[in-house]
Protein backbone atom coordinates (compact mmCIF):
# COMPACT_ATOMS: atom_id res chain seq x y z
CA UNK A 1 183.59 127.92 58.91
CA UNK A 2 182.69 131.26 60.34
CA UNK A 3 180.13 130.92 63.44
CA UNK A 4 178.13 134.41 63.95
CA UNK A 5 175.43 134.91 66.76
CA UNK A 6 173.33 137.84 67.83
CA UNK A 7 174.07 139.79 71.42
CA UNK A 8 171.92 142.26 73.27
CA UNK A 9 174.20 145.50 73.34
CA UNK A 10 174.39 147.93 74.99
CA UNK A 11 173.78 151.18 73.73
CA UNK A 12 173.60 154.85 74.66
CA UNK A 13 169.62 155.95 75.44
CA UNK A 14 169.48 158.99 73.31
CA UNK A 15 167.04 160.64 75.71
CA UNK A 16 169.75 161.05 78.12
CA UNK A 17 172.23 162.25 75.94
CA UNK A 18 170.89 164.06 73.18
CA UNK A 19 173.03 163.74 69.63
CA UNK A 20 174.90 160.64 69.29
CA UNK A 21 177.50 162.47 67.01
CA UNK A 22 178.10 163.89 70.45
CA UNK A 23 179.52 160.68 72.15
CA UNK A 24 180.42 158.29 69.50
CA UNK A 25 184.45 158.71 68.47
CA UNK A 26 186.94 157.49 65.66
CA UNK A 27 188.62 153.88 66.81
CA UNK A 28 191.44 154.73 69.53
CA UNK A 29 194.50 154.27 67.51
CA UNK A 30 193.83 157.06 65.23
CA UNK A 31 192.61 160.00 67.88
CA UNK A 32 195.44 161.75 69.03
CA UNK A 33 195.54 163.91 72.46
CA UNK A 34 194.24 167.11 70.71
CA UNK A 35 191.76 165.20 69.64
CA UNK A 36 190.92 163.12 72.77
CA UNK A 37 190.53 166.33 74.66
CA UNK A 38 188.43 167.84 71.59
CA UNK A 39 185.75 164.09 72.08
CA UNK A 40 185.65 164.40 75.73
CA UNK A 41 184.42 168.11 75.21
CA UNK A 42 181.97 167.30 73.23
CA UNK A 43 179.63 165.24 76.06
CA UNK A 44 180.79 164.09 79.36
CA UNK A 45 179.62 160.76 78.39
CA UNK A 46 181.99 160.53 74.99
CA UNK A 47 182.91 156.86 74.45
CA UNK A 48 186.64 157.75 74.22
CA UNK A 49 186.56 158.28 78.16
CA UNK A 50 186.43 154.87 78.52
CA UNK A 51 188.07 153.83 75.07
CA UNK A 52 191.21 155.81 75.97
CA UNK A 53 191.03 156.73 79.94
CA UNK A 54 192.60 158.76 81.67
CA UNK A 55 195.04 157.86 84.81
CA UNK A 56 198.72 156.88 85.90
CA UNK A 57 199.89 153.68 84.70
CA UNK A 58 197.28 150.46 84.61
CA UNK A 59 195.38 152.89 86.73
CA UNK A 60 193.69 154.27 83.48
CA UNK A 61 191.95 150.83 82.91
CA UNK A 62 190.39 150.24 86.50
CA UNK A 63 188.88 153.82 85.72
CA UNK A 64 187.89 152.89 82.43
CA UNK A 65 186.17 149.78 84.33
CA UNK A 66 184.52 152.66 87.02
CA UNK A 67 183.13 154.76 84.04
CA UNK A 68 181.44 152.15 82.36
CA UNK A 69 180.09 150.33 85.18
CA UNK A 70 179.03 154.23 86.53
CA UNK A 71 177.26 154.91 82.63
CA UNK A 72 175.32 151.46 83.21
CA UNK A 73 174.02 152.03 86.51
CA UNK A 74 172.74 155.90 85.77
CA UNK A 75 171.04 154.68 83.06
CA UNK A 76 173.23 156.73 80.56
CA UNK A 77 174.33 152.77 78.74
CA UNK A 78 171.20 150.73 78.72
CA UNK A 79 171.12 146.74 77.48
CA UNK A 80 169.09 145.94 74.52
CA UNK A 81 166.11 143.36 75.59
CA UNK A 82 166.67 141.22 73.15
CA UNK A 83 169.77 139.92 70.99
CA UNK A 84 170.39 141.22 67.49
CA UNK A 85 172.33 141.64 64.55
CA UNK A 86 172.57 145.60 63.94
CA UNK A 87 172.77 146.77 60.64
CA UNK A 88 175.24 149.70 60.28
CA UNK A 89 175.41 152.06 57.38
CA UNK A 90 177.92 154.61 57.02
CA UNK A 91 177.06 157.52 54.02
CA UNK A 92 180.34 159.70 53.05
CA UNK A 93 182.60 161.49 50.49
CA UNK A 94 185.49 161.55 49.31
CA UNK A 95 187.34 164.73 48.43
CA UNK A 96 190.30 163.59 46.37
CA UNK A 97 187.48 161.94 43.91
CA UNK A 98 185.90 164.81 43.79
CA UNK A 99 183.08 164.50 46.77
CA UNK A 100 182.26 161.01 45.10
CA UNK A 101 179.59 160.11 47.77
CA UNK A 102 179.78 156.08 49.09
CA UNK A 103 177.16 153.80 51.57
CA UNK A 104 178.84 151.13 53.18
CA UNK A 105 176.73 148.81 54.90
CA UNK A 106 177.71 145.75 57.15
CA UNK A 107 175.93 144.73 60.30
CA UNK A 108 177.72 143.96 63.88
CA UNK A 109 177.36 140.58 65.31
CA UNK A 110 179.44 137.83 67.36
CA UNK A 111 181.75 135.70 65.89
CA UNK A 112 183.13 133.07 67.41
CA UNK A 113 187.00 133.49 67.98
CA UNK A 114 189.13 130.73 66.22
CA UNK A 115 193.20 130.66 66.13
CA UNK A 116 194.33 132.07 62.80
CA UNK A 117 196.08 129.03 62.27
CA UNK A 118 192.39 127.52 62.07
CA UNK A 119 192.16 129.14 58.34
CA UNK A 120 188.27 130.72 59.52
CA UNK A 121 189.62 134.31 60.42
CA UNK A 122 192.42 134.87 58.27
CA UNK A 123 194.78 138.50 59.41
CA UNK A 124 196.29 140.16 56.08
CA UNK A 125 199.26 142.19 58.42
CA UNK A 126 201.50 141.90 60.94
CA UNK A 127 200.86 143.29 64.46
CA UNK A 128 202.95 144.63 67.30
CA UNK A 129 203.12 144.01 70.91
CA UNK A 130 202.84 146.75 72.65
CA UNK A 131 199.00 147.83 71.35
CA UNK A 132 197.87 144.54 71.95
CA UNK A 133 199.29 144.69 75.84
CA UNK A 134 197.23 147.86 76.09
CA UNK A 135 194.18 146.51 74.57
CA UNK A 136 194.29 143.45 76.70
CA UNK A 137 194.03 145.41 79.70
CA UNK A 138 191.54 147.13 78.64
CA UNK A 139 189.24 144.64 77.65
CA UNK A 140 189.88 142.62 80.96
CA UNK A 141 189.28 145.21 83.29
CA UNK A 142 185.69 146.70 81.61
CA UNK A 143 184.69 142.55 80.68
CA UNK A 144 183.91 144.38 77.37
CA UNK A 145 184.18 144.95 73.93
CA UNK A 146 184.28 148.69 73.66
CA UNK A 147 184.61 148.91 69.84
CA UNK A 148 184.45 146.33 66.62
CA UNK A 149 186.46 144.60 64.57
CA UNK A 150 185.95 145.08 60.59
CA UNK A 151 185.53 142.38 58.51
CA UNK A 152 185.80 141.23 55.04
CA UNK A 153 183.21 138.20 53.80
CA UNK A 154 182.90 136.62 49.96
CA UNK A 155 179.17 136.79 49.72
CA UNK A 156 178.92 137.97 45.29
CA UNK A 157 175.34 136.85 45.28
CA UNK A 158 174.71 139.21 47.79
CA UNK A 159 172.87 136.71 50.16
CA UNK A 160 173.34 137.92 53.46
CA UNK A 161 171.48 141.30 51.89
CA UNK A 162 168.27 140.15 52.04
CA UNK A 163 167.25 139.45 55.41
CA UNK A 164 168.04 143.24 56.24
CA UNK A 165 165.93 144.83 53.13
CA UNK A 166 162.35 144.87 55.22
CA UNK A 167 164.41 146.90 58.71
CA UNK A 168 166.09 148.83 56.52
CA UNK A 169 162.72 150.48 55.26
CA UNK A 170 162.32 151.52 59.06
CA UNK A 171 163.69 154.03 60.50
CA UNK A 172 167.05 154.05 62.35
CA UNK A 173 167.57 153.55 65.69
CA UNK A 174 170.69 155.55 66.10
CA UNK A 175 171.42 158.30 63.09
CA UNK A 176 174.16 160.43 63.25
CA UNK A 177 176.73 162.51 61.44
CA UNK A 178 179.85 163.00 63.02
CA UNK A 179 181.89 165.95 62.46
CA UNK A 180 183.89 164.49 59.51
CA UNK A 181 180.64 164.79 57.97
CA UNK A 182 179.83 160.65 57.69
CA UNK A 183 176.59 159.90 58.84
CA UNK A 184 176.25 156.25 60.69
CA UNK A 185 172.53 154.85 61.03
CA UNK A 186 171.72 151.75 62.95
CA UNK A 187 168.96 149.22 63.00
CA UNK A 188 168.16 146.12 65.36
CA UNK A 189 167.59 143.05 63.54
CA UNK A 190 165.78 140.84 66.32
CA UNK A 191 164.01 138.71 63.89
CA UNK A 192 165.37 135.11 64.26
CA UNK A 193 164.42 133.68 61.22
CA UNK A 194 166.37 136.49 59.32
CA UNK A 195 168.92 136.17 61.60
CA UNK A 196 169.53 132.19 61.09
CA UNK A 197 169.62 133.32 57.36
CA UNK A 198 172.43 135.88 57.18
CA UNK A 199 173.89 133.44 59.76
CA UNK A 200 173.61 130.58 57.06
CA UNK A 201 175.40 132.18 54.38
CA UNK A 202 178.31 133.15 56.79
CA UNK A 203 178.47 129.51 58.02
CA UNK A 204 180.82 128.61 55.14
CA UNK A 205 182.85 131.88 54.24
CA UNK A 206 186.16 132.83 56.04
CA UNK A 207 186.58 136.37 57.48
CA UNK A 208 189.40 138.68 56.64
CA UNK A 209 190.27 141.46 59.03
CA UNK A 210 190.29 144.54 57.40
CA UNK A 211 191.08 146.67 60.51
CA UNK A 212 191.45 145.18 64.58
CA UNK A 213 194.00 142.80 63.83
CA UNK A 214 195.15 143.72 67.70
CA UNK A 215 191.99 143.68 69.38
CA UNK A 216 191.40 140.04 67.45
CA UNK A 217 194.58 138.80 68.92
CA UNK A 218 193.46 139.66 72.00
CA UNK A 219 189.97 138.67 72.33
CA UNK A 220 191.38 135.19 71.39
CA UNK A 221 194.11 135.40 73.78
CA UNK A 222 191.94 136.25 76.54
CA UNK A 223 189.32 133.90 75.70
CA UNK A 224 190.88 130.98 77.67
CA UNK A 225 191.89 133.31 80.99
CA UNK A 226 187.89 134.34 80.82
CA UNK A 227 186.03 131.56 80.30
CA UNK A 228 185.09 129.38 83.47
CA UNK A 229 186.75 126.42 84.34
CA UNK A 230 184.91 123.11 82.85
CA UNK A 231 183.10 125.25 80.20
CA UNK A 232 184.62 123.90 76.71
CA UNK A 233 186.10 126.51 74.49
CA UNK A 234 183.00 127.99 72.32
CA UNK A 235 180.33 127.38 75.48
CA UNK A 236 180.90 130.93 76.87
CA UNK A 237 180.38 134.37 75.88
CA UNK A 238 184.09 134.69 76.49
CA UNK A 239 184.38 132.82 73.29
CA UNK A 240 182.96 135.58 71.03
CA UNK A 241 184.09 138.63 69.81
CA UNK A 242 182.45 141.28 68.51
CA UNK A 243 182.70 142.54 64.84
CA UNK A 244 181.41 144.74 62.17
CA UNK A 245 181.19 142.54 58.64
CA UNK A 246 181.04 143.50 55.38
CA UNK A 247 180.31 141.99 51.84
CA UNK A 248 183.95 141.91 50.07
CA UNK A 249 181.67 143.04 46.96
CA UNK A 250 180.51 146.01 48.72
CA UNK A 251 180.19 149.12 46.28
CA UNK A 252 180.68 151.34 49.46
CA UNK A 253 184.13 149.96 50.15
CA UNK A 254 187.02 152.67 49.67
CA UNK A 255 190.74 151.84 50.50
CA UNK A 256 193.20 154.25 50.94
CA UNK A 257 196.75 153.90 49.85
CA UNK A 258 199.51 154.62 52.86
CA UNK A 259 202.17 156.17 51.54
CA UNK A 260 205.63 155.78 53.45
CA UNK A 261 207.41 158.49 54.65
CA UNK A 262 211.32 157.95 55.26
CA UNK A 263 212.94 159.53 58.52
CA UNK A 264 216.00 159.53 60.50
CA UNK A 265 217.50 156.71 57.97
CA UNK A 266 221.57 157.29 58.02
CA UNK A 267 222.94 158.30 54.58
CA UNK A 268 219.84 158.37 52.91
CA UNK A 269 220.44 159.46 49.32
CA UNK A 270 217.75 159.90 46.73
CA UNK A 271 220.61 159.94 43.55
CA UNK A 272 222.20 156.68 44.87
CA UNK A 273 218.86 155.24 45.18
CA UNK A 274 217.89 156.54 41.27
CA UNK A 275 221.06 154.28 40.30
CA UNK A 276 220.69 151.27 42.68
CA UNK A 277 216.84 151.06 41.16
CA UNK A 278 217.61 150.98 37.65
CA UNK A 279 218.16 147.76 36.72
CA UNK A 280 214.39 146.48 38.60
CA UNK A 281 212.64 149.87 37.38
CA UNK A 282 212.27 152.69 34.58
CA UNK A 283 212.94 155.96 36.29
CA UNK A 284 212.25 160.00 34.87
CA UNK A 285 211.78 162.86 36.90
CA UNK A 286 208.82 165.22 36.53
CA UNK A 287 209.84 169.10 36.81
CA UNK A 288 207.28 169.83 39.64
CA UNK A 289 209.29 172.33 41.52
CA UNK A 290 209.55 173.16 45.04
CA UNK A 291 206.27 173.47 47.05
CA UNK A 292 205.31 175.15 50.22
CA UNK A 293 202.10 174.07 52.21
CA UNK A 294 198.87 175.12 50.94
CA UNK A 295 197.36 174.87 47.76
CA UNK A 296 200.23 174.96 45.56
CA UNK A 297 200.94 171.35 48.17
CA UNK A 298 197.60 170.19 47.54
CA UNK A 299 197.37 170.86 43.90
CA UNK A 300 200.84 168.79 43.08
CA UNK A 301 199.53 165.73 45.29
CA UNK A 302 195.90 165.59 43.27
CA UNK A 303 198.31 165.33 40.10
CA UNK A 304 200.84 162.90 41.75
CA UNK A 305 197.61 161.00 42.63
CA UNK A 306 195.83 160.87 39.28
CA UNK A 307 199.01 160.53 37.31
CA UNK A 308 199.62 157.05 39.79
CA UNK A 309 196.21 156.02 38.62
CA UNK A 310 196.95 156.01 35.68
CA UNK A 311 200.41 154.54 35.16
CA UNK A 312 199.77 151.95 37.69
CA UNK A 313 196.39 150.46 35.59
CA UNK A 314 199.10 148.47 33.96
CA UNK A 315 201.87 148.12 35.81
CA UNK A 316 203.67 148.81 39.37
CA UNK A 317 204.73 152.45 40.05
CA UNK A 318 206.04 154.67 42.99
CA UNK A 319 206.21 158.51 43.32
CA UNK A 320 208.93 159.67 45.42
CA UNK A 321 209.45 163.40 47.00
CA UNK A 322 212.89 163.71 48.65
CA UNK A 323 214.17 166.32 50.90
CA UNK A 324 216.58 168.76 48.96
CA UNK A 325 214.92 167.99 45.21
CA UNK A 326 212.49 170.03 43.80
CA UNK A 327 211.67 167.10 40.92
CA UNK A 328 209.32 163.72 41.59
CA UNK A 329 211.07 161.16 40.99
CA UNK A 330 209.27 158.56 39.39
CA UNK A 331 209.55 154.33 39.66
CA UNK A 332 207.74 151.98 37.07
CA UNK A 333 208.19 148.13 37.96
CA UNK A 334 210.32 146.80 34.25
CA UNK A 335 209.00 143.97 32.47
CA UNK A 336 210.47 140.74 33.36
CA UNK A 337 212.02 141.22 36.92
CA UNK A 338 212.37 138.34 38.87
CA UNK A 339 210.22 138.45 41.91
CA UNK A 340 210.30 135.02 43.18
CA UNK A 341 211.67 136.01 46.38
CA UNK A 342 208.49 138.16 47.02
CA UNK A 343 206.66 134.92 47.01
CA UNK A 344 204.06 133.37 44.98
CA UNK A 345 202.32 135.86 42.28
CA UNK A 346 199.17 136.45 44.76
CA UNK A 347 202.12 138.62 46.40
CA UNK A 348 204.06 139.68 43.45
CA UNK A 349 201.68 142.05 42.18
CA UNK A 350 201.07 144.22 45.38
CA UNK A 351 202.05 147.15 45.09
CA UNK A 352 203.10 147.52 48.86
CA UNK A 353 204.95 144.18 48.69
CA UNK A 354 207.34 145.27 45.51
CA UNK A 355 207.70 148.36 47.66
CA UNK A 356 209.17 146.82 50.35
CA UNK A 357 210.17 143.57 48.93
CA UNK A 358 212.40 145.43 45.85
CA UNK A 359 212.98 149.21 47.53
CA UNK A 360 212.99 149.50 50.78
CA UNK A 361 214.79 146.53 52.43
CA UNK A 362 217.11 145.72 49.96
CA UNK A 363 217.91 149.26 48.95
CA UNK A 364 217.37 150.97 52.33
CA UNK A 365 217.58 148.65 54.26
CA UNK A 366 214.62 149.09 55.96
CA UNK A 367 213.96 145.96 56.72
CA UNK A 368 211.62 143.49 58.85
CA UNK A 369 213.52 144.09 61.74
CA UNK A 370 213.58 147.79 61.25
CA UNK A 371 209.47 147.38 60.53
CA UNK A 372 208.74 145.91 64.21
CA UNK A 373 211.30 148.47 65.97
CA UNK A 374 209.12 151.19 64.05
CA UNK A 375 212.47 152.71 62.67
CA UNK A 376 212.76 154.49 59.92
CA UNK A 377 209.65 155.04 58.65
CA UNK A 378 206.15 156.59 59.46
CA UNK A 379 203.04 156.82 57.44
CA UNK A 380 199.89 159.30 55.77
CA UNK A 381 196.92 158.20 53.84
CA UNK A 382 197.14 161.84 52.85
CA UNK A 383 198.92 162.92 49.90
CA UNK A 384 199.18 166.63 50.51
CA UNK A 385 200.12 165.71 54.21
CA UNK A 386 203.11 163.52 52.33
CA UNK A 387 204.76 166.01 50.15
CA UNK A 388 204.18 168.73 52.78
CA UNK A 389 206.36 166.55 55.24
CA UNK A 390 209.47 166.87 52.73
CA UNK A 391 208.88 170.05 51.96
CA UNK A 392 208.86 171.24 55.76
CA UNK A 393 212.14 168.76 56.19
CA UNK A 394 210.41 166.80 58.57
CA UNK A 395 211.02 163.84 56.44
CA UNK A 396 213.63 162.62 54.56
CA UNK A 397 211.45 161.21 51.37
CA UNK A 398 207.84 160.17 50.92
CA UNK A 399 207.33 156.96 48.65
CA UNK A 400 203.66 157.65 47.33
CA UNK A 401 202.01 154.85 46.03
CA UNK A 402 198.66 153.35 44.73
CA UNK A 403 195.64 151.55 46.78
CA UNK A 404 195.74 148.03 47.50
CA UNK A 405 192.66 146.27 45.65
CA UNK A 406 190.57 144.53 48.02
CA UNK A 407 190.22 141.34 45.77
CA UNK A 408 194.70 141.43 45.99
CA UNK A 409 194.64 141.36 49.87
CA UNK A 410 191.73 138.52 49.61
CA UNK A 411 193.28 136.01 47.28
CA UNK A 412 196.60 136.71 48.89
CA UNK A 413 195.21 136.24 52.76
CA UNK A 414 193.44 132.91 51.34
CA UNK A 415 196.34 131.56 49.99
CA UNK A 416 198.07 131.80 53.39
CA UNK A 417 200.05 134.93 53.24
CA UNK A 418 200.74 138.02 55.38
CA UNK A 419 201.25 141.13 54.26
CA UNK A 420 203.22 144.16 55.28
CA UNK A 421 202.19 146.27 58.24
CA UNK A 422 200.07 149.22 57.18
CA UNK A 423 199.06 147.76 53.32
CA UNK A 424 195.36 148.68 53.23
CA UNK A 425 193.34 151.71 55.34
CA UNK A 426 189.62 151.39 54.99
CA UNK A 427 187.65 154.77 54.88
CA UNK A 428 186.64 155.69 56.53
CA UNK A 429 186.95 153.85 59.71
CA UNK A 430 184.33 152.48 62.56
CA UNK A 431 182.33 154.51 64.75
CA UNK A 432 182.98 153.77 68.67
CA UNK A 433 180.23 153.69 70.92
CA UNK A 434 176.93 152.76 68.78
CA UNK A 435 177.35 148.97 70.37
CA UNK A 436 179.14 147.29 73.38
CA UNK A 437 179.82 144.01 74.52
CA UNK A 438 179.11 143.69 77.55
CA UNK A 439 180.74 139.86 78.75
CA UNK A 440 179.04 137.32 81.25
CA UNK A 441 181.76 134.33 80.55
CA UNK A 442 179.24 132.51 82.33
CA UNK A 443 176.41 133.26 79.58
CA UNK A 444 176.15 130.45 77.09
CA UNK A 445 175.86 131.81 72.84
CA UNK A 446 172.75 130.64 71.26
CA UNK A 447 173.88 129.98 67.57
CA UNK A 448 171.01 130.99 64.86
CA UNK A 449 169.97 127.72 63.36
């Protein structure tokens, strides 16, 4: 099944830049231009220079190439002497659990890019084109892997733990805390004997992508354009991507919900929508009252979000916050609705699948198509952010819902299904910039044995 190999990274040499909290950045599809600016003055050698250049048109990516190539030759990037696996911890809280403080740990690697139709990397959503176009370029103008793709891996017995217990006794050779206040330690694991044993357990596990489905699709895609002529696919580097993996059993693994926020949707009527529901859900309204931003905001989306934990521990359930009602409107899945048409029960009982499958396209008519246009409908992990939007009228409604369970997206992704775009949001998300992957298509993989 899944083939993993150590690389020799490259990696900033904290001696010439001081604090790595200073140059590492969130993944580039979350940082928006406030923030981009906010990273680049943080260290004229922030990652997100060359994650998310700057320049006119495909221009950007030749001087994304130029930076990197610049960072190497100064001295600022320097290449590991020998190939690893690197162990990556990442220590947080949580405020909506009340600062409930979580370790995730994982380790980046290579893994050998296989067509999802080869059942070894399995995606759980739908991606669009125009990221992946973007990503594409990047990736062939810097011959790199800039950031990681996060994986999911069965492993119960906890296997693939081992081999990292002695390094992780060491101390770190990166440790940082960013300003979200995570703090992200890495280790080199150069031995090859442990190596060949976290590499064993992989060997028969699949992978599911938790986040990267786009840069996945486009490592693979570009896999055949890099790699030299004559070499057969999975003799060159160009056949490896690079990935962060984690036990699916991880006690440091927290998923977001991502609630749905309806805009610009013609004739949108919350009453109509109360009566068109009714025969697939109980309804009843909750007297909340109209909210401004704040506290009083914040205070009504910690109950909407404990009151969805609890009602959904048994059954399917939606908040709802429309524009012009000063009541939550509230959606409980009935006993007994047929859900055939949502697919087979590893889908049924997914939250964000009734959503869609039951509410929003049939009802809204926010459909597929509607879904890859990106019409209709935007998104928050943030509750308060969610019923502030309706309050402000920037939105027409926010559908609040619960968390998808990791174990739901797994035995749904192994049975061969897809899920909607946006269903999970792991957090938090990847550091970029504690490992690159630097490609030489003409550099042969030596697989741990």
């Amino acid at each position: 099944m899944a083939e993993i190999a150590p690389f020799a990274g490259l990696r900033y040499d904290l001696t010439r830049v001081g604090d790595a909290s200073r140059v590492l950045s969130p993944p580039y599809d979350v940082i928006s231009e406030a923030e981009r600016l906010d990273l680049e003055a943080r260290h004229p050698h922030n990652i997100v220079r060359i994650e998310l250049p700057h320049g006119e048109g495909d221009a950007r990516y030749s001087n994304a190439a130029g930076l990197l190539d610049s960072w190497i030759a100064e001295g600022v990037l320097r290449r590991d002497t020998q190939a690893a696996l690197y162990r990556y911890e990442q220590q947080f809280s949580w405020p909506a659990e009340g600062g409930q403080k979580y370790t995730r740990k994982g380790f980046i690697s290579l893994l050998k890019l296989e067509p999802f139709e080869a059942r070894v990397v399995l995606p759980h959503e739908h991606t669009l084109s125009a990221p992946k176009e973007d990503r594409r370029k990047l990736m062939r103008a810097t011959s790199a892997h800039i950031s990681q793709i996060f994986g999911l891996y069965r492993d119960p017995e906890g296997a693939s733990i081992q081999p990292f217990a002695a390094l992780e006794e060491t101390a770190p050779a990166l440790d940082a805390t960013t300003p979200d206040g995570c703090r992200h330690r890495l280790w080199a694991l150069t031995d090859r004997a442990a190596i060949a044993r976290v590499a064993a357990v992989l060997r028969d596990r699949q992978i599911l992508i938790a986040d990267g489905h786009h840069r996945y699709e486009t490592m693979v895609s570009l896999s055949a354009e890099m790699r030299p002529r004559g070499r057969p696919p999975g003799r060159s580097a160009a056949d490896w991507g690079t990935v962060f993996l984690a036990r699916a059993e991880d006690p440091g693994l927290l998923v977001l919900p991502t609630h749905r926020l309806v805009k610009n949707l013609p004739n949108f009527n919350m009453v109509a929508l109360r009566a068109a529901a009714a025969p697939a859900f109980e309804i009843w309204q909750t007297a909340d009252g109209a909210v401004s931003p704040g506290v009083a905001s914040a205070r009504l989306a910690a109950e909407i979000e404990q009151r969805l934990v609890r009602e959904g521990k048994e059954r399917v359930v939606f908040a709802v916050r429309a524009a012009g009602e000063t009541e939550t409107t509230w959606l409980a899945l009935r006993e007994g609705v047929d859900l055939s048409s949502l697919g087979p029960p590893a889908l049924r009982r997914l939250d964000v699948t009734v959503l869609h499958g039951v509410l929003l396209a049939p009802l809204l008519g926010i459909d597929a198509g509607a879904l890859a246009k990106q019409s209709y409908l935007g998104y928050t992990h943030n509750s308060a952010e969610a019923v502030n939007a309706v309050s402000a009228g920037e939105v027409q409604g926010a559908f609040m819902m619960n968390a998808t369970k990791v174990e739901d997206v797994l035995q749904a992704c192994e049975a061969g299904f897809v899920l909607p775009q946006k269903s999970t949001y792991f957090q938090p998300k990847l550091a970029t910039g504690l490992v690159i992957n630097k490609i030489d298509p003409y550099a042969e993989i030596v697989i741990p044995r």
